[in-house]
C-alpha atoms as a PDB file:
ATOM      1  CA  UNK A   1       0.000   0.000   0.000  1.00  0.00           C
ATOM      2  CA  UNK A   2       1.335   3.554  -0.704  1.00  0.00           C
ATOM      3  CA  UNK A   3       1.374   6.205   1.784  1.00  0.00           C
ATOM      4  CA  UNK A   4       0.969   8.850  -0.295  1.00  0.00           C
ATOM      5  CA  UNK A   5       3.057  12.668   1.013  1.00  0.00           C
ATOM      6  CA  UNK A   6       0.632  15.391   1.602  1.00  0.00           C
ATOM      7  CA  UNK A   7       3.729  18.196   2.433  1.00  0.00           C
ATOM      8  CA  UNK A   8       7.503  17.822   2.518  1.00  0.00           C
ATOM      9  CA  UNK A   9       9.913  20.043   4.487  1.00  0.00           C
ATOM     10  CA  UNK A  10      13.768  20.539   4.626  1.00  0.00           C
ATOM     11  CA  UNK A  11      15.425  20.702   7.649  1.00  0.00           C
ATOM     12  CA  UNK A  12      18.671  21.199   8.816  1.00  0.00           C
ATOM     13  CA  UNK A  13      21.122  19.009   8.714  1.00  0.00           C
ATOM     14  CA  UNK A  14      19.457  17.380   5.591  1.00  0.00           C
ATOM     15  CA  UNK A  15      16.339  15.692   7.174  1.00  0.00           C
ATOM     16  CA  UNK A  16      13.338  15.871   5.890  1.00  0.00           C
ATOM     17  CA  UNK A  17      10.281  16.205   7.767  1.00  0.00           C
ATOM     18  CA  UNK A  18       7.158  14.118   5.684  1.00  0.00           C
ATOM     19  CA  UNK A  19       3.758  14.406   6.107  1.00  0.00           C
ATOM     20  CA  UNK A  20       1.432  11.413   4.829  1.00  0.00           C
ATOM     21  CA  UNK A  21      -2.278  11.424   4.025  1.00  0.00           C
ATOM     22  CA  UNK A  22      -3.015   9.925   6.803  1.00  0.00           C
ATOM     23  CA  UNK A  23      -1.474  12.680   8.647  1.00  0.00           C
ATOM     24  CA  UNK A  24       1.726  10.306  10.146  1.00  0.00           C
ATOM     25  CA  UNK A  25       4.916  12.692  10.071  1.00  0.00           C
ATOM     26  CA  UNK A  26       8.227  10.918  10.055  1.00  0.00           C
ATOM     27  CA  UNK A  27      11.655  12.260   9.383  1.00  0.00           C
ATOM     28  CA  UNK A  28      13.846  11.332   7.037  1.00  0.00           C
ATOM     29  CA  UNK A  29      18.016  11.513   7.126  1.00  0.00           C
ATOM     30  CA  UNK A  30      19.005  11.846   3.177  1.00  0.00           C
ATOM     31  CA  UNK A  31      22.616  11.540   4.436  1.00  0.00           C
ATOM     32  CA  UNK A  32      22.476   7.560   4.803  1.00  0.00           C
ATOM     33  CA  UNK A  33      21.360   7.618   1.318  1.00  0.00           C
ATOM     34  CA  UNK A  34      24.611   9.872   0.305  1.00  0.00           C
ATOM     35  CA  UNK A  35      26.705   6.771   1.435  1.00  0.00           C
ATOM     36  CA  UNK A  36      24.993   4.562  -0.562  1.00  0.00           C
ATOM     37  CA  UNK A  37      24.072   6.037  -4.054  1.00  0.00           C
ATOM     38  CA  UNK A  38      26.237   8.716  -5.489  1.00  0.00           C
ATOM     39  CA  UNK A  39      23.580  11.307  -7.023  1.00  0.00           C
ATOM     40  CA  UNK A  40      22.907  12.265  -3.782  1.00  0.00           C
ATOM     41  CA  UNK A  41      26.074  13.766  -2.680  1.00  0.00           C
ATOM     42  CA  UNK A  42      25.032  16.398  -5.071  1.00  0.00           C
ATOM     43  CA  UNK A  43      22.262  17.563  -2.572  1.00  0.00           C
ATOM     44  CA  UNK A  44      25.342  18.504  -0.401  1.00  0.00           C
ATOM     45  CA  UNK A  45      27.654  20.282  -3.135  1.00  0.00           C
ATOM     46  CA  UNK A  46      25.422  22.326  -5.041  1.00  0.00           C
ATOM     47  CA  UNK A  47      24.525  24.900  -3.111  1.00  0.00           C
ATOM     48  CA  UNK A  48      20.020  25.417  -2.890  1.00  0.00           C
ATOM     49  CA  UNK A  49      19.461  21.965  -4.539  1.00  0.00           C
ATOM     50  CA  UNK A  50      18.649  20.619  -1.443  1.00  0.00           C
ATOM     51  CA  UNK A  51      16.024  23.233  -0.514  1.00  0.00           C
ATOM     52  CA  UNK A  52      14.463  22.713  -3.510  1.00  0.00           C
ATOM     53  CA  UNK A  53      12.610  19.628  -3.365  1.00  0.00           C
ATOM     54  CA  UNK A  54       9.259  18.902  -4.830  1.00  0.00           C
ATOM     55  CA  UNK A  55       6.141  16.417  -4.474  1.00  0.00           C
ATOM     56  CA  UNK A  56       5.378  14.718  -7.198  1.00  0.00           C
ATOM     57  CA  UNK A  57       2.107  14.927  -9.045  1.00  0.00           C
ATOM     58  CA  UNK A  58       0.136  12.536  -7.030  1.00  0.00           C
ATOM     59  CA  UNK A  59       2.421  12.545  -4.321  1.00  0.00           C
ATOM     60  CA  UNK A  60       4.021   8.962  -4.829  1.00  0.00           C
ATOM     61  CA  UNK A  61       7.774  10.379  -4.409  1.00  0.00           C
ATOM     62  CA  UNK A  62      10.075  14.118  -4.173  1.00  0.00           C
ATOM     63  CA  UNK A  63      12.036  15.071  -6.367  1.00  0.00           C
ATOM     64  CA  UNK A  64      15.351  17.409  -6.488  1.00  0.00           C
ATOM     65  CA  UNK A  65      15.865  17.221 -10.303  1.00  0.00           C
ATOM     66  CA  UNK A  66      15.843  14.528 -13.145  1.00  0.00           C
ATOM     67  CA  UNK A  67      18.033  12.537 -11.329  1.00  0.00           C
ATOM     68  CA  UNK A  68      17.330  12.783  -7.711  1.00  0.00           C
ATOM     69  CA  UNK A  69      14.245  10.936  -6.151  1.00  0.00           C
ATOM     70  CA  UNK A  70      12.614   8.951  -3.517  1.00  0.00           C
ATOM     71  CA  UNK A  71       9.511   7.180  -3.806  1.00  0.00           C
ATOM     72  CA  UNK A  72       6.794   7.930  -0.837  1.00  0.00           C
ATOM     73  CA  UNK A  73       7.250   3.887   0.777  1.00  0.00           C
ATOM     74  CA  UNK A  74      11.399   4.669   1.040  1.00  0.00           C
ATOM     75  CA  UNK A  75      10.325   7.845   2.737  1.00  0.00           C
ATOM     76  CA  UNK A  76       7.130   6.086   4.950  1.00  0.00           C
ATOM     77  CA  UNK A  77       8.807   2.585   5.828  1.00  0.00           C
ATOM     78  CA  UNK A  78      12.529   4.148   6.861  1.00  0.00           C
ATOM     79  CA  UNK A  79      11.660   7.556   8.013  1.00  0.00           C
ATOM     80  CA  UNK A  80      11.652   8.139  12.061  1.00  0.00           C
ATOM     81  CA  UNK A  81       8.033   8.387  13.447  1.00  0.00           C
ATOM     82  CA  UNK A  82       7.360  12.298  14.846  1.00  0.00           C
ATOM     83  CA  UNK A  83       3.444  12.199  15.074  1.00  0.00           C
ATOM     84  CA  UNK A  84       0.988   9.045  14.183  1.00  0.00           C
ATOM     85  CA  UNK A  85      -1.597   9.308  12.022  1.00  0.00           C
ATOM     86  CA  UNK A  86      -5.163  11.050  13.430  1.00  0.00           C
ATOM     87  CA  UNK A  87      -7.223   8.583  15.624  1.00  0.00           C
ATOM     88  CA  UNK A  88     -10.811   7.823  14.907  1.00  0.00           C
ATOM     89  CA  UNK A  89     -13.358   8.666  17.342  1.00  0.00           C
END
């Protein structure tokens, strides 16, 4: 099942702070990922690119640039829990 993103922030100390459709905010550390897949180190050379990132249309992934992704279950399924998702009453 895909947790679709609602909102994506940058933080410092590239983290990202995700919030889900069913309003579950995790954070995300893109520096693992610079350790294991080269494109990414460009997040930390070029100076904005970082900053930058988008949702895509649909919100199945961000995106820096043509090269630079992450698909919304990478984000959902590794990211660090900050708030669950809204309880039902």
């Amino acid at each position: 099942m895909f947790q679709k993103i609602k909102s994506i922030e940058p933080l410092p100390d590239y983290c990202l702070s995700v919030h889900f459709e069913n309003d579950e905010i995790k954070q995300y550390d893109i520096k693992k990922l610079a350790k294991e897949l080269e494109q990414f180190n460009a997040l930390f050379y070029i100076p904005g690119l970082y900053e930058q990132v988008k949702i895509d249309s649909g919100g199945y992934g961000i995106f820096w640039n043509d090269e630079i992704d992450l698909a919304c279950n990478e984000l959902y399924y590794n990211g660090i829990p900050l708030r669950k998702g809204a309880v039902s009453k």
